[in-house]
C-alpha atoms as a PDB file:
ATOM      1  CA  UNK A   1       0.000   0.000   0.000  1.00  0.00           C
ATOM      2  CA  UNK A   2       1.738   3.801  -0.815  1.00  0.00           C
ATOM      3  CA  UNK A   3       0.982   5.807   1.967  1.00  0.00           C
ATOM      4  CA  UNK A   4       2.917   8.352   0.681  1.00  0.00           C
ATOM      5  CA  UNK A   5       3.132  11.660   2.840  1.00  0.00           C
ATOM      6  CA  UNK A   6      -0.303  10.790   4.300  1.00  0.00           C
ATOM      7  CA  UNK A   7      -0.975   9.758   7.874  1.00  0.00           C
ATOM      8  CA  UNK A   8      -2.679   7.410   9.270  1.00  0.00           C
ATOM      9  CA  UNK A   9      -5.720   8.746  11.251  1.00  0.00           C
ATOM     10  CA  UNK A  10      -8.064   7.386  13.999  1.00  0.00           C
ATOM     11  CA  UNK A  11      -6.776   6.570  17.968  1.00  0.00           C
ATOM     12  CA  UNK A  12      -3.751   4.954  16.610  1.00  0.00           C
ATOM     13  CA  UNK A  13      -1.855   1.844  18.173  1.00  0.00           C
ATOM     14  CA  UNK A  14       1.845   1.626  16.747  1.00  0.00           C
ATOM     15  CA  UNK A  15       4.470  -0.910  17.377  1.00  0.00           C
ATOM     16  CA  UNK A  16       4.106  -4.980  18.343  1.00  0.00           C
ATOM     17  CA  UNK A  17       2.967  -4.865  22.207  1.00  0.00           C
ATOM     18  CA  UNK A  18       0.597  -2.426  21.213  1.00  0.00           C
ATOM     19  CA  UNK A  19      -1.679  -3.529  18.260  1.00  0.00           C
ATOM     20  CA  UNK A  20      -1.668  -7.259  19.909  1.00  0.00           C
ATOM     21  CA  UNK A  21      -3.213  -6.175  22.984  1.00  0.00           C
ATOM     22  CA  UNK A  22      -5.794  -4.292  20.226  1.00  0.00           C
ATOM     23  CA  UNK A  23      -6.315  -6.943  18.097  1.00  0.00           C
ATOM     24  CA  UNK A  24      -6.852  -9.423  20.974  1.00  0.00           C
ATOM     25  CA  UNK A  25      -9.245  -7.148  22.560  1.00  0.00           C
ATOM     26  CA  UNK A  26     -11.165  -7.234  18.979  1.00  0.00           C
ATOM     27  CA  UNK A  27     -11.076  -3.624  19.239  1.00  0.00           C
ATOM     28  CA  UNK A  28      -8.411  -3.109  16.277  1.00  0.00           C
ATOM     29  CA  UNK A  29     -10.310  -1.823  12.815  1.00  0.00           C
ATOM     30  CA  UNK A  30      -7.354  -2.401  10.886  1.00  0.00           C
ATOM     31  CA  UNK A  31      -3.598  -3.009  11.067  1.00  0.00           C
ATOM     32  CA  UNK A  32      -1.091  -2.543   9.095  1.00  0.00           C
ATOM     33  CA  UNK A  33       2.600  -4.467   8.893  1.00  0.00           C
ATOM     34  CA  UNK A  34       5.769  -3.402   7.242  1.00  0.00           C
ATOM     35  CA  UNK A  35       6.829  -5.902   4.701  1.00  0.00           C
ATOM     36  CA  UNK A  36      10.270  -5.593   5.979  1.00  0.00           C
ATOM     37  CA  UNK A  37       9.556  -6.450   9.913  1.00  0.00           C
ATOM     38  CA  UNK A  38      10.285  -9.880  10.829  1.00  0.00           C
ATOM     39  CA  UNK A  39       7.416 -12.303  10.737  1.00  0.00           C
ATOM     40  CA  UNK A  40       8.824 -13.850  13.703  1.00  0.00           C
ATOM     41  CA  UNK A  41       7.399 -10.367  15.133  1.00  0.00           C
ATOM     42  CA  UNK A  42       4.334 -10.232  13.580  1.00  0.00           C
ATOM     43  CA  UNK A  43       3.215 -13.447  12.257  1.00  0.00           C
ATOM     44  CA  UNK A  44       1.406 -14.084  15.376  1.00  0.00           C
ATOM     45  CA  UNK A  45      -0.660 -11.090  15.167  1.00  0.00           C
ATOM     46  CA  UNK A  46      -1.577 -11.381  11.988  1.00  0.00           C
ATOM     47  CA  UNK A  47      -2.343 -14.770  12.375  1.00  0.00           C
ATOM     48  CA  UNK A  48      -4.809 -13.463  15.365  1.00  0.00           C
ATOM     49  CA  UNK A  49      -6.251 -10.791  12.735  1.00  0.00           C
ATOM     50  CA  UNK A  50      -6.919 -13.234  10.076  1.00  0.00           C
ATOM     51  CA  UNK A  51      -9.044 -15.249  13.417  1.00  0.00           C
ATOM     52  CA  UNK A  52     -10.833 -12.482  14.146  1.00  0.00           C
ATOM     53  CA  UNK A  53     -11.653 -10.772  10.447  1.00  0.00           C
ATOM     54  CA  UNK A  54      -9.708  -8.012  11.091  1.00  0.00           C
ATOM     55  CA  UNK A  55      -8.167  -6.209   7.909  1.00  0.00           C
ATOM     56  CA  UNK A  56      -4.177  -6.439   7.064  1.00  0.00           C
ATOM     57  CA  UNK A  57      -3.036  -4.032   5.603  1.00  0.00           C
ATOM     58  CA  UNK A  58       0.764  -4.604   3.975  1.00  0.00           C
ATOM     59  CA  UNK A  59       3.194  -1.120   3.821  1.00  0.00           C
ATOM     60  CA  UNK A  60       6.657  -0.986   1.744  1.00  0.00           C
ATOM     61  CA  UNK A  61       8.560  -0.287   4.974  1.00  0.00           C
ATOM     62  CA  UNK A  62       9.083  -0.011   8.861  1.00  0.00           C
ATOM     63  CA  UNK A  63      10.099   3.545   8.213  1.00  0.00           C
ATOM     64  CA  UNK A  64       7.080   4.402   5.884  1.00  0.00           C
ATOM     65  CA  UNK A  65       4.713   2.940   8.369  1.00  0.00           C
ATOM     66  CA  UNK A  66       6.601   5.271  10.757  1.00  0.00           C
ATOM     67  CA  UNK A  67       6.380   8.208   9.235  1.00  0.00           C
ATOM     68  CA  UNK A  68       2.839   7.832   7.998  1.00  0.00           C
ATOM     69  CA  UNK A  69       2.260   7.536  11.912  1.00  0.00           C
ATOM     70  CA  UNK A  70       3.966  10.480  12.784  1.00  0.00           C
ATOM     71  CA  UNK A  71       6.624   8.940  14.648  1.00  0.00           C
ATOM     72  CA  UNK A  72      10.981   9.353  13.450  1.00  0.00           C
ATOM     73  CA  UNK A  73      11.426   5.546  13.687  1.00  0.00           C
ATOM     74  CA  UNK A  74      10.477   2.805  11.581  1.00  0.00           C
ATOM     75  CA  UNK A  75       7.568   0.497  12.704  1.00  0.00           C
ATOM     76  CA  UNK A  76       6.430  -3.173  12.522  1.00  0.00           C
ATOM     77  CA  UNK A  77       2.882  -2.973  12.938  1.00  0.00           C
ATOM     78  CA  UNK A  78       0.322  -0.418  13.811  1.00  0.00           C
ATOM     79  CA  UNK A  79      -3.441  -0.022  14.025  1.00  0.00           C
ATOM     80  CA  UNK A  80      -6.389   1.448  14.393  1.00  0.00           C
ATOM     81  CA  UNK A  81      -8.504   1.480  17.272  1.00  0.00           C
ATOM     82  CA  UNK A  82     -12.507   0.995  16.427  1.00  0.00           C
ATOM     83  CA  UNK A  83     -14.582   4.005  17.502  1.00  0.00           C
END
């Protein structure tokens, strides 16, 4: 997915610790994994997602999921919490 120089909008959730505890609360709308983060780091939530019907979402990069978060570091996984 190009994000571009768009950001991601919604109560945001980035990194690992903090879209799992989303996801498994089934209160994640969507998350969204760098291609380029380790599946050993996010294979289990997106395993959980794919449980629970909750939309993947695929980015280039760690440090384009970063940046479209508004954050200076790269980042494995992020989402979005349902309203």
């Amino acid at each position: 997915m190009p994000l571009g120089k768009e950001k991601l909008t919604g109560k945001l959730r980035i990194g690992t610790k903090q879209t799992s505890r989303l996801v498994e609360s089934g209160k994640a709308s969507e998350v969204f994994v760098a291609k380029d983060a380790d599946p050993k780091v996010t294979g289990k939530v997106v395993d959980l997602c794919r449980q629970k019907g909750i939309p993947v979402t695929y980015v280039d990069s760690m440090k384009q999921l970063g940046k479209a978060c508004g954050i200076e570091v790269g980042a494995a996984m992020a989402a979005i919490e349902r309203e």
